[in-house]
Protein backbone atom coordinates (compact mmCIF):
# COMPACT_ATOMS: atom_id res chain seq x y z
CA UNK A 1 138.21 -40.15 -48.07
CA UNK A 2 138.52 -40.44 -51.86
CA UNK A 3 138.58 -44.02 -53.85
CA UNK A 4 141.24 -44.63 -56.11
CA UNK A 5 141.12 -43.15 -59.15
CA UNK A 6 140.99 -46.81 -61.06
CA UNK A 7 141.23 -50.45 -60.41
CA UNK A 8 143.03 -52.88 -61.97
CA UNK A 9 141.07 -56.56 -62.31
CA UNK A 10 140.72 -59.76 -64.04
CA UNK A 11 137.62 -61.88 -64.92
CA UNK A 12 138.49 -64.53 -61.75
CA UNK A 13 138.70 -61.46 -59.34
CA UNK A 14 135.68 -59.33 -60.90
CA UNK A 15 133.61 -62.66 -60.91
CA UNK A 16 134.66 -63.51 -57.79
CA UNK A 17 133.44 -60.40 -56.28
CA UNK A 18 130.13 -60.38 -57.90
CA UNK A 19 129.36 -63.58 -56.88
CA UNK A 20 130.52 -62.71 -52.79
CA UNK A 21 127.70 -59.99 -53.04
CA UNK A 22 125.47 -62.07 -54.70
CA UNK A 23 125.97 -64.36 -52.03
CA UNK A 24 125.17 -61.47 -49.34
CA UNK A 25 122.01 -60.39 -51.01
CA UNK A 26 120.73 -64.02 -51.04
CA UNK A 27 120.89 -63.35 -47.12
CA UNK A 28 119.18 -60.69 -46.76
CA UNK A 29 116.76 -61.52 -49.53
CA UNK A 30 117.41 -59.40 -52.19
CA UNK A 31 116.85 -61.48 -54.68
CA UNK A 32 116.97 -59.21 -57.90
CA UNK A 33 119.97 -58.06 -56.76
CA UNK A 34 121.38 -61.38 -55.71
CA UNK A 35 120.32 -62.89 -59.17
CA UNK A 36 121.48 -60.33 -61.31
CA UNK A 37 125.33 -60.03 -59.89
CA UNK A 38 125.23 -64.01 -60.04
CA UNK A 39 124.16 -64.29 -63.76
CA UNK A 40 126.72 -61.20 -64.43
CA UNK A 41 129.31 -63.28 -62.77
CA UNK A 42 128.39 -66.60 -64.57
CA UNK A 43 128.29 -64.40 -68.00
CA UNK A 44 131.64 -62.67 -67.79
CA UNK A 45 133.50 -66.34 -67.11
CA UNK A 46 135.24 -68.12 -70.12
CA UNK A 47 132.70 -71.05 -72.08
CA UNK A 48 134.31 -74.24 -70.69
CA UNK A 49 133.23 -77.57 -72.07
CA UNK A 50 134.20 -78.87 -68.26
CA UNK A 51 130.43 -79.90 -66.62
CA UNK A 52 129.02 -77.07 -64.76
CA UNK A 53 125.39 -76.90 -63.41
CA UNK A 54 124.29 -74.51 -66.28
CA UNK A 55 123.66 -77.23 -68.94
CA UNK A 56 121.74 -79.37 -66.31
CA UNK A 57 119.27 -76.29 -65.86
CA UNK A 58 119.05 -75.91 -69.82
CA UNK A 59 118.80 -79.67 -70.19
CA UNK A 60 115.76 -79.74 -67.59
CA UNK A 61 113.70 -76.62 -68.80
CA UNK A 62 113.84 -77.78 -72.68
CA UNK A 63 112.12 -81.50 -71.22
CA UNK A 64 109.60 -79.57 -69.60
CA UNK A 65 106.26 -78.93 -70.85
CA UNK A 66 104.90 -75.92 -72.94
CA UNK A 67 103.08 -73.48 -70.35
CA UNK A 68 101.09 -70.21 -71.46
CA UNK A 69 101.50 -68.44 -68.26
CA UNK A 70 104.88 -68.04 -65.91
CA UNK A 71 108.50 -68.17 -66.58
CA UNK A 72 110.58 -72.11 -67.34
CA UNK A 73 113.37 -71.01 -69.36
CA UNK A 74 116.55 -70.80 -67.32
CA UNK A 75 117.35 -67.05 -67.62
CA UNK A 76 113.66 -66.32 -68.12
CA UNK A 77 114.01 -63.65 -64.71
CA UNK A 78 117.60 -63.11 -65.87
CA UNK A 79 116.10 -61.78 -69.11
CA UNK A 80 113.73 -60.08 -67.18
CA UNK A 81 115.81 -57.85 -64.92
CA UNK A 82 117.96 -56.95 -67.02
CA UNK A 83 115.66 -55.64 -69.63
CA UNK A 84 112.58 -55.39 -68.32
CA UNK A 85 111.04 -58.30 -70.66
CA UNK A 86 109.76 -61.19 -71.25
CA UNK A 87 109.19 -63.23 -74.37
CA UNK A 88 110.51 -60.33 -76.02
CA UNK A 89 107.56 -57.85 -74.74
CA UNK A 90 108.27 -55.54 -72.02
CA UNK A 91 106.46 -55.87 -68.82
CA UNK A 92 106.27 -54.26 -65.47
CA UNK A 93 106.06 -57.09 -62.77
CA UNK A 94 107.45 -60.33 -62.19
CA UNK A 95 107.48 -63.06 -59.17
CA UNK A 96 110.41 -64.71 -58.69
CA UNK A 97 110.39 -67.83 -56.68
CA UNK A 98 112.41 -68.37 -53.84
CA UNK A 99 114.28 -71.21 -55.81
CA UNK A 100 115.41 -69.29 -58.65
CA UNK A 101 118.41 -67.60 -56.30
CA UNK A 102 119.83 -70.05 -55.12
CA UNK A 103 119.62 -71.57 -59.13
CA UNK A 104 121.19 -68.74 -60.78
CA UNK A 105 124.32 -68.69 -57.70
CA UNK A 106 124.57 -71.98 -57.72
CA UNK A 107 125.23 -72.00 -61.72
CA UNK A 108 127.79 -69.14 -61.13
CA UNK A 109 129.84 -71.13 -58.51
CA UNK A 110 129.90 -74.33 -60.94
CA UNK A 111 130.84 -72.68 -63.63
CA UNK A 112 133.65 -70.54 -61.80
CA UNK A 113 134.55 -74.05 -60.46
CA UNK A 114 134.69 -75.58 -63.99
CA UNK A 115 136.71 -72.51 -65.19
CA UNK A 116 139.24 -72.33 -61.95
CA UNK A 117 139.40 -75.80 -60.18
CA UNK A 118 138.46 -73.65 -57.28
CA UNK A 119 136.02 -71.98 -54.94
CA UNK A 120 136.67 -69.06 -52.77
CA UNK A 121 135.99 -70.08 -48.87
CA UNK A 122 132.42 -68.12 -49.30
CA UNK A 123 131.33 -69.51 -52.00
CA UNK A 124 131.90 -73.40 -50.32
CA UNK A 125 130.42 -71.98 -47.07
CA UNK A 126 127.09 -70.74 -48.62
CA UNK A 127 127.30 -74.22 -50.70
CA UNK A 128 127.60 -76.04 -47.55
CA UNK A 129 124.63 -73.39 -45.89
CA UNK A 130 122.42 -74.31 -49.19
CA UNK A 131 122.68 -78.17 -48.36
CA UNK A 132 122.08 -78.21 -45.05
CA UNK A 133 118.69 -76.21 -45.79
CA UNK A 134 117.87 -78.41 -48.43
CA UNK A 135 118.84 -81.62 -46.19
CA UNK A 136 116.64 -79.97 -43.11
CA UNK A 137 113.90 -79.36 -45.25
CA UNK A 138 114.08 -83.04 -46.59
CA UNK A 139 114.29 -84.60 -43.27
CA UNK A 140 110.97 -82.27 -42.17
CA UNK A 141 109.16 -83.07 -45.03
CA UNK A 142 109.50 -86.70 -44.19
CA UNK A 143 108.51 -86.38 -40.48
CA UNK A 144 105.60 -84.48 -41.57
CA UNK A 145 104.73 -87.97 -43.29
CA UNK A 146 105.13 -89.73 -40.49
């Protein structure tokens, strides 16, 4: 069974969907994947001057410290898979930490909040996933130091 022949979209809609299947490759952990549709997602939405988690990421990576080795700009992997580079020289490999996923969605969801005053029920049900994980992990950390 053939497709249609075209779609019509908008930037809410298109966004929208990139950031659903970002959401379900976070799941099954593919990250490049999940990280690239995200940071599309977050890239096609309006600039907003409304607070979105973005400038809190920029804000944190320009306070840290110089490092010679390893990524700490905030679309250091971003930069990576989409072009293969870093600091402007390509390069074939890359790790990506298991926190820089959840980052780049979680930047895409604020920012489609700050643009829509709205989130789609997937997008506040992997928010809601996120902080019980992080709240679990807290709460385990602190028995461990008991």
């Amino acid at each position: 069974m053939a497709g249609p022949a075209s779609i019509e979209t908008t930037t809410k809609l298109a966004s929208m969907r990139q950031l659903h299947a970002a959401i379900e490759h976070h799941g099954k952990q593919n990250w490049e994947c999940a990280i690239t549709l995200a940071a599309a997602a977050e890239g096609m939405l309006p600039p907003t001057d409304e607070p979105h988690f973005h400038k809190k990421v920029k804000e944190l990576a320009a306070s840290l410290p110089e490092v010679d080795e390893g990524s700490q700009g905030p679309n250091d992997v971003i930069t990576w898979l989409k072009h293969g580079t870093f600091r402007g020289k390509k390069c074939d490999a890359a790790t990506i930490d298991n926190s820089e996923t959840p980052v780049v969605i979680w930047r895409a969801i604020t920012k489609f909040y700050a643009v829509y005053n709205e989130v789609s029920p997937q997008m506040q049900s992997w928010q809601q996933t996120m902080k019980d994980s992080l709240l679990a992990e807290r709460a385990a950390k602190a028995e461990a130091k008991v």
